[in-house]
Every structure is written in C-alpha cells, then in structure tokens.
N, C-alpha and C. Protein backbone atom coordinates (compact mmCIF):
# COMPACT_ATOMS: atom_id res chain seq x y z
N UNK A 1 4.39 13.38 13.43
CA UNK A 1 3.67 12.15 13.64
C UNK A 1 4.61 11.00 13.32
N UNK A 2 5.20 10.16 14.01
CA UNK A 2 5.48 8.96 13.70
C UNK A 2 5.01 7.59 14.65
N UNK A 3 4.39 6.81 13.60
CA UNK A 3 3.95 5.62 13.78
C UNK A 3 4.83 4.21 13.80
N UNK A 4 4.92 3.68 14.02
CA UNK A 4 5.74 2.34 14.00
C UNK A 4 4.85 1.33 14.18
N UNK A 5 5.39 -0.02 13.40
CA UNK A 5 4.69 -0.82 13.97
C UNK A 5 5.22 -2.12 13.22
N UNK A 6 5.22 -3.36 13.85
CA UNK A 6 5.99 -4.83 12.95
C UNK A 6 4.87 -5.85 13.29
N UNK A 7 4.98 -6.76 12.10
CA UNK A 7 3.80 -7.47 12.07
C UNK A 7 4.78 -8.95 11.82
N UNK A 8 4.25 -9.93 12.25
CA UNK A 8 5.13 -11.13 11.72
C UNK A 8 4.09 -12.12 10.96
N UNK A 9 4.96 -12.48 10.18
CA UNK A 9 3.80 -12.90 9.03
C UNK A 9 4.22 -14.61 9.27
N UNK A 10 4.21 -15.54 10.00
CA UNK A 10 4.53 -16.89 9.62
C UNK A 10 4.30 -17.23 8.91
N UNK A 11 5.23 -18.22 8.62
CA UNK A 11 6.26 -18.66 6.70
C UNK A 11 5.48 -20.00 6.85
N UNK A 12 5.47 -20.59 6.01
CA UNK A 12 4.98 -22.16 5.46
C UNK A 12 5.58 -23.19 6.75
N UNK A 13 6.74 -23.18 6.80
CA UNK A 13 7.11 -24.21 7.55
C UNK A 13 7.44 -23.78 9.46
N UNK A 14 6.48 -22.31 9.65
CA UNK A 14 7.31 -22.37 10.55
C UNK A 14 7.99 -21.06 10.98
N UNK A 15 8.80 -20.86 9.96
CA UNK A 15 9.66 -19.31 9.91
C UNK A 15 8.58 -18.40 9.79
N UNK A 16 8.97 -17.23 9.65
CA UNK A 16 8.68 -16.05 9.51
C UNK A 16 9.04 -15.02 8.69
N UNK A 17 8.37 -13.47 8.80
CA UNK A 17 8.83 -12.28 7.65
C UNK A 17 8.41 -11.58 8.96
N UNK A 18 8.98 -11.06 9.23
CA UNK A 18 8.70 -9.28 9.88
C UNK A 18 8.56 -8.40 9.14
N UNK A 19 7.51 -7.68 8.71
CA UNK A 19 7.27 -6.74 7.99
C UNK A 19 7.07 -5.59 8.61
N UNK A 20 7.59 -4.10 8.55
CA UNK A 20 7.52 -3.55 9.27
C UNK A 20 7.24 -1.91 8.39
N UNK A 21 5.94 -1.39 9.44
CA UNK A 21 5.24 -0.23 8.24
C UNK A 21 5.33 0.52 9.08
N UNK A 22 6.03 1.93 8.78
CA UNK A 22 6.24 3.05 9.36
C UNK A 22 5.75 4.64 8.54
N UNK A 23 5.28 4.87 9.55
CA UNK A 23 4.95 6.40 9.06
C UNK A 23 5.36 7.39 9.53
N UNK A 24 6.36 8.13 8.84
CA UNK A 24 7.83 8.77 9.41
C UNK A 24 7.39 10.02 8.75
N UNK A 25 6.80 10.94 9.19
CA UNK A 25 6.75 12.23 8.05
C UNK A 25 7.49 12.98 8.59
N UNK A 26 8.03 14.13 7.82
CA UNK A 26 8.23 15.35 8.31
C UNK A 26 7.06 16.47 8.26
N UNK A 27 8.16 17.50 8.87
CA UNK A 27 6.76 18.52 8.70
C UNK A 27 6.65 19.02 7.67
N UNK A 28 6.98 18.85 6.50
CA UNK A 28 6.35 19.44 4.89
C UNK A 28 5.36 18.15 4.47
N UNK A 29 4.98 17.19 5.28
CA UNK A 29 4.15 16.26 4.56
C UNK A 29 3.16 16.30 5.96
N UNK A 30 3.35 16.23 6.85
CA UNK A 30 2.35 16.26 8.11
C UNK A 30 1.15 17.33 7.69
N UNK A 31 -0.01 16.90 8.27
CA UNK A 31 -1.23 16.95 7.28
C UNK A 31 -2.02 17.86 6.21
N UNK A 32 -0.97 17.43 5.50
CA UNK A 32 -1.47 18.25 3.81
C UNK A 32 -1.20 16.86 3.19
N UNK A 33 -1.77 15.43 3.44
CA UNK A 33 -2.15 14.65 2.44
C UNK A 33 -1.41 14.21 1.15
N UNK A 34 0.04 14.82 1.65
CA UNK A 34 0.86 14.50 0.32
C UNK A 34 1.75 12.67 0.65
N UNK A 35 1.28 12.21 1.59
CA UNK A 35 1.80 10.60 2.06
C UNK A 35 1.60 9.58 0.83
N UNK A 36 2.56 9.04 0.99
CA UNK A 36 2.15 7.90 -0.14
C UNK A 36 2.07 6.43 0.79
N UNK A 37 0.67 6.05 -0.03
CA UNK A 37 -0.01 4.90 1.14
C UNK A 37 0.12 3.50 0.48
N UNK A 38 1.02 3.62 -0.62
CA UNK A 38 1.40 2.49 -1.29
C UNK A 38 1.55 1.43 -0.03
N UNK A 39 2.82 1.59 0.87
CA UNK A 39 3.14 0.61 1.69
C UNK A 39 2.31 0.25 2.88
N UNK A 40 1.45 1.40 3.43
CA UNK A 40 0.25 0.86 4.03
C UNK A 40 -1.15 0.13 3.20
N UNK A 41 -0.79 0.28 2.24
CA UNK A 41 -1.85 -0.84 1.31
C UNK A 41 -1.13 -1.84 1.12
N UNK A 42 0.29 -2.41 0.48
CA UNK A 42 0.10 -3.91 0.63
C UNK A 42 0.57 -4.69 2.16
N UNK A 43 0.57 -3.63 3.33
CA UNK A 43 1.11 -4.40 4.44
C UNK A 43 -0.73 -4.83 4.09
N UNK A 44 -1.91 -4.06 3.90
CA UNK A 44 -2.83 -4.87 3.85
C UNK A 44 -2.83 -6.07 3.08
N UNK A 45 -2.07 -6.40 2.01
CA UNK A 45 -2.09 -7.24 0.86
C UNK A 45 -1.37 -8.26 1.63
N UNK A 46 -0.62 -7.92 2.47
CA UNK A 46 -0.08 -8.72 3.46
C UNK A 46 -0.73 -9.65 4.45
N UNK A 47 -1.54 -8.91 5.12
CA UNK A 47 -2.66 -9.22 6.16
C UNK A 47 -3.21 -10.32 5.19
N UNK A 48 -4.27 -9.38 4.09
CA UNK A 48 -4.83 -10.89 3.61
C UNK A 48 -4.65 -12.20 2.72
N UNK A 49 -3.30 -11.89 2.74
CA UNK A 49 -2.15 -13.43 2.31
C UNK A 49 -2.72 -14.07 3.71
N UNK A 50 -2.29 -13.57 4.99
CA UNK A 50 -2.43 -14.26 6.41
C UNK A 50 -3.30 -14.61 6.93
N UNK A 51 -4.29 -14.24 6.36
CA UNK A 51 -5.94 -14.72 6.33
C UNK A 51 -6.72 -16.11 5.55
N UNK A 52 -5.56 -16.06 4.34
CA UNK A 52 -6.27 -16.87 3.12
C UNK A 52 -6.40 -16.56 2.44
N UNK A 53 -6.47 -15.39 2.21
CA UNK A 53 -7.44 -14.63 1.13
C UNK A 53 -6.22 -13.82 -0.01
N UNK A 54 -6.03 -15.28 -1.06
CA UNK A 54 -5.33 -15.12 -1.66
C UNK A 54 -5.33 -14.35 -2.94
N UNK A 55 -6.21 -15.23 -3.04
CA UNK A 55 -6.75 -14.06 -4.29
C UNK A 55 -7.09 -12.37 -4.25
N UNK A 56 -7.46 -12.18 -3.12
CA UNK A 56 -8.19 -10.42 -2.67
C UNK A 56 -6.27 -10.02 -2.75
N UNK A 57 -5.41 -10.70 -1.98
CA UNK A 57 -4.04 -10.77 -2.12
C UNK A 57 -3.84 -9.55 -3.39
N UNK A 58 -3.68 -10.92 -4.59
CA UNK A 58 -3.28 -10.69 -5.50
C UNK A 58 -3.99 -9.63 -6.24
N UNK A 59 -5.04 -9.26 -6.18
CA UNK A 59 -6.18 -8.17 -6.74
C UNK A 59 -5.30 -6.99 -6.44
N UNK A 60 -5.05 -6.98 -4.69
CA UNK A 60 -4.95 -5.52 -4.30
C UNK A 60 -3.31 -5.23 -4.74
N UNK A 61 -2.53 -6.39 -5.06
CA UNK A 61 -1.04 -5.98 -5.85
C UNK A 61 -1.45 -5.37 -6.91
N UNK A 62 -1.69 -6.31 -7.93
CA UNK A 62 -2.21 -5.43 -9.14
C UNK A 62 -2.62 -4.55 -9.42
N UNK A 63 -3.64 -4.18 -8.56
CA UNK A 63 -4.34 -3.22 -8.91
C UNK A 63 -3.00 -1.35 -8.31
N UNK A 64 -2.42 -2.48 -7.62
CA UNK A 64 -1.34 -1.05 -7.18
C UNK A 64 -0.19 -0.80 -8.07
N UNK A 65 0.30 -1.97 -8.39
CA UNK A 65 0.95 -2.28 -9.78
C UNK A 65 0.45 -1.42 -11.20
N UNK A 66 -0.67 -1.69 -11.33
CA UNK A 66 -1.41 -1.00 -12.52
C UNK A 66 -1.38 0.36 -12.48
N UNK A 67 -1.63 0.76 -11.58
CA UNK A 67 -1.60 2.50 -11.12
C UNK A 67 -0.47 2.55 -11.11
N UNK A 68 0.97 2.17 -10.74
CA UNK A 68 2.01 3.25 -10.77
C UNK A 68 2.00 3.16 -12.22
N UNK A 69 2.35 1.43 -12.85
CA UNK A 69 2.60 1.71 -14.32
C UNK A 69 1.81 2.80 -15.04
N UNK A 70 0.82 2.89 -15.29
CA UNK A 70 0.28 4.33 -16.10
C UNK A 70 0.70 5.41 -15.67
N UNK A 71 1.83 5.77 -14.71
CA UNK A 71 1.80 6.72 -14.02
C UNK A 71 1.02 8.15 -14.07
N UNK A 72 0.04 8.03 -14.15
CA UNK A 72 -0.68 9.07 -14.18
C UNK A 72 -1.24 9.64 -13.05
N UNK A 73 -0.92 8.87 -11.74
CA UNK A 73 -1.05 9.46 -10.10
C UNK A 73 -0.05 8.97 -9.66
N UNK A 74 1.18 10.52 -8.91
CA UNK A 74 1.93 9.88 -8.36
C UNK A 74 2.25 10.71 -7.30
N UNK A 75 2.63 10.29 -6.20
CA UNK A 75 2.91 11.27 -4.74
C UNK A 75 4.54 11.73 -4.73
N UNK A 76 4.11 12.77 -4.52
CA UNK A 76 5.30 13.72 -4.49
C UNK A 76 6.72 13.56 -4.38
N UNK A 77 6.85 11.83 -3.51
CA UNK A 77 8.25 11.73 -3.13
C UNK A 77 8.18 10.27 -4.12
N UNK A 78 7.37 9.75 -5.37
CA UNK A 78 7.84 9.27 -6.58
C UNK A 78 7.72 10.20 -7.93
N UNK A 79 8.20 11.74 -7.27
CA UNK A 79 7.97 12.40 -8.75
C UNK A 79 6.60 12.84 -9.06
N UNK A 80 5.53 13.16 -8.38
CA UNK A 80 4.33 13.18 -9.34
C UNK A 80 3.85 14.52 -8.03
N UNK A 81 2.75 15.08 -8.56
CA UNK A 81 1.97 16.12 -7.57
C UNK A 81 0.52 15.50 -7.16
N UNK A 82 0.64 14.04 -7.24
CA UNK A 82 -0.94 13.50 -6.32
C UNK A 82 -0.95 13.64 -5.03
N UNK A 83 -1.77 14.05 -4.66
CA UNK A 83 -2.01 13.66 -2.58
C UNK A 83 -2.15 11.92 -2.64
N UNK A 84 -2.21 11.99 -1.46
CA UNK A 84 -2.54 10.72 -0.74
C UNK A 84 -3.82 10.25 -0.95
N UNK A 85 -4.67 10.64 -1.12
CA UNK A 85 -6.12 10.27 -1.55
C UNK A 85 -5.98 10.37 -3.17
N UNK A 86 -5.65 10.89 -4.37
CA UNK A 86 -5.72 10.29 -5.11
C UNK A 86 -5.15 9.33 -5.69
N UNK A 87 -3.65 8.60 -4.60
CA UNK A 87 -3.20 7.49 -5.02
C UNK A 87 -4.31 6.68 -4.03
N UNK A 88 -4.64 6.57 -3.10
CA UNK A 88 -5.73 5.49 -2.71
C UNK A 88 -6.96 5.66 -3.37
N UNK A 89 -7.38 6.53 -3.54
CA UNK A 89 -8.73 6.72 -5.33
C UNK A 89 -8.18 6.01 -6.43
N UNK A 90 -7.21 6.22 -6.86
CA UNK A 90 -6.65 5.39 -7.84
C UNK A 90 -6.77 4.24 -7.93
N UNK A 91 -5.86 3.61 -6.81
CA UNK A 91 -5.96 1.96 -6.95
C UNK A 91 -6.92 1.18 -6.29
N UNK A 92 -7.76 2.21 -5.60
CA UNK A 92 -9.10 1.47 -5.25
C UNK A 92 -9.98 1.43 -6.79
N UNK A 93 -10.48 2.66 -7.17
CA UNK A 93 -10.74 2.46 -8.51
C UNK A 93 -10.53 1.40 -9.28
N UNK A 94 -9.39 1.15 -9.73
CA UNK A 94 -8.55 0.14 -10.29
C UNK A 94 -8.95 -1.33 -10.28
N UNK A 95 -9.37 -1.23 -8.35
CA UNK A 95 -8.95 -2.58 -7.81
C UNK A 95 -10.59 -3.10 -8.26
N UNK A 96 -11.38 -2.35 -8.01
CA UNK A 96 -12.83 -2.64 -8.08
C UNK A 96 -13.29 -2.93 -10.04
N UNK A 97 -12.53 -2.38 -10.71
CA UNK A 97 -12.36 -2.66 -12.05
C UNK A 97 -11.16 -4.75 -12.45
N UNK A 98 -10.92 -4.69 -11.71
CA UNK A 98 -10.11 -6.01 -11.96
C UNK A 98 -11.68 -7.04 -11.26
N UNK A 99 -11.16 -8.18 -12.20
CA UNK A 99 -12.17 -9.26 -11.69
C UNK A 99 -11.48 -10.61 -10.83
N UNK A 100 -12.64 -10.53 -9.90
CA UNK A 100 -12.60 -11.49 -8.54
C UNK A 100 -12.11 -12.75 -8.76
C-alpha cells in the first residue's frame, strides 16, 4: 500500500509549507496495524491551524506530545510493541482529558 499525498498550507504573508504525508509500508507492517499514525494526526493538527482552529491545533499537539513522553504506548518502529490503534486510543484518550 502506498499513499502519497502534499497539502500546502499558506504562510501569513503569502508563502507557503508543503507538507507532505505518506504512507509507505512494507509488507511486515501492511495490515497487522503495527503503523504509527503520529504523522497522520498532526497533518490533522495541521488542517486545523488552516481552518482557525487554533486552539483544537494546539490540544491535538499536546495531547500527542503527552503520550510519547510517558512512553507507555509506542509503535514498533519507535521501540515499543503498540499497534496503531493503541497509539490513536492513546492520544485520543489524552486529548479528550486536556481542557478546551
């Protein structure tokens, strides 16, 4: 399975960021859930910088921030034996525990 895809985020004055989120597996990670969705969660954190929504922004860093620091869920290719669903259980958890 590989996905590609670039998003351009216009800058304050004008410029831009190309951000670009790829999902490159091989076949020892193709679907057995061992993906780490860190970077498809803040290209979302991304999105809703581009929206306004600065604050939901900053929630969904933290709250991803907070989870690696405890490392107590981590996907396979940062060292840890979580799937992919319990790092997105995690920092959803997390995120819904931080205040608005």
């Amino acid at each position: 399975m590989i996905r590609t895809g670039r998003q351009h985020q216009p800058g304050p004055e004008g410029g831009g960021l190309d951000v670009r989120t790829d999902l490159r597996f091989g076949p020892e990670v193709q679907s057995l859930n061992k993906a780490n969705p860190i970077a498809q969660i803040l290209a979302g954190k991304l999105m809703l910088e581009h929206l306004g929504e600065d604050r939901a922004a900053e929630l969904v860093e933290q709250a991803t921030e907070d989870v690696l620091e405890a490392g107590k869920v981590r996907t396979f290719d940062i060292g840890g034996k979580s799937t992919c669903s319990d790092m997105g259980d995690a920092i959803a958890e997390r995120l819904l525990k931080l205040k608005p």
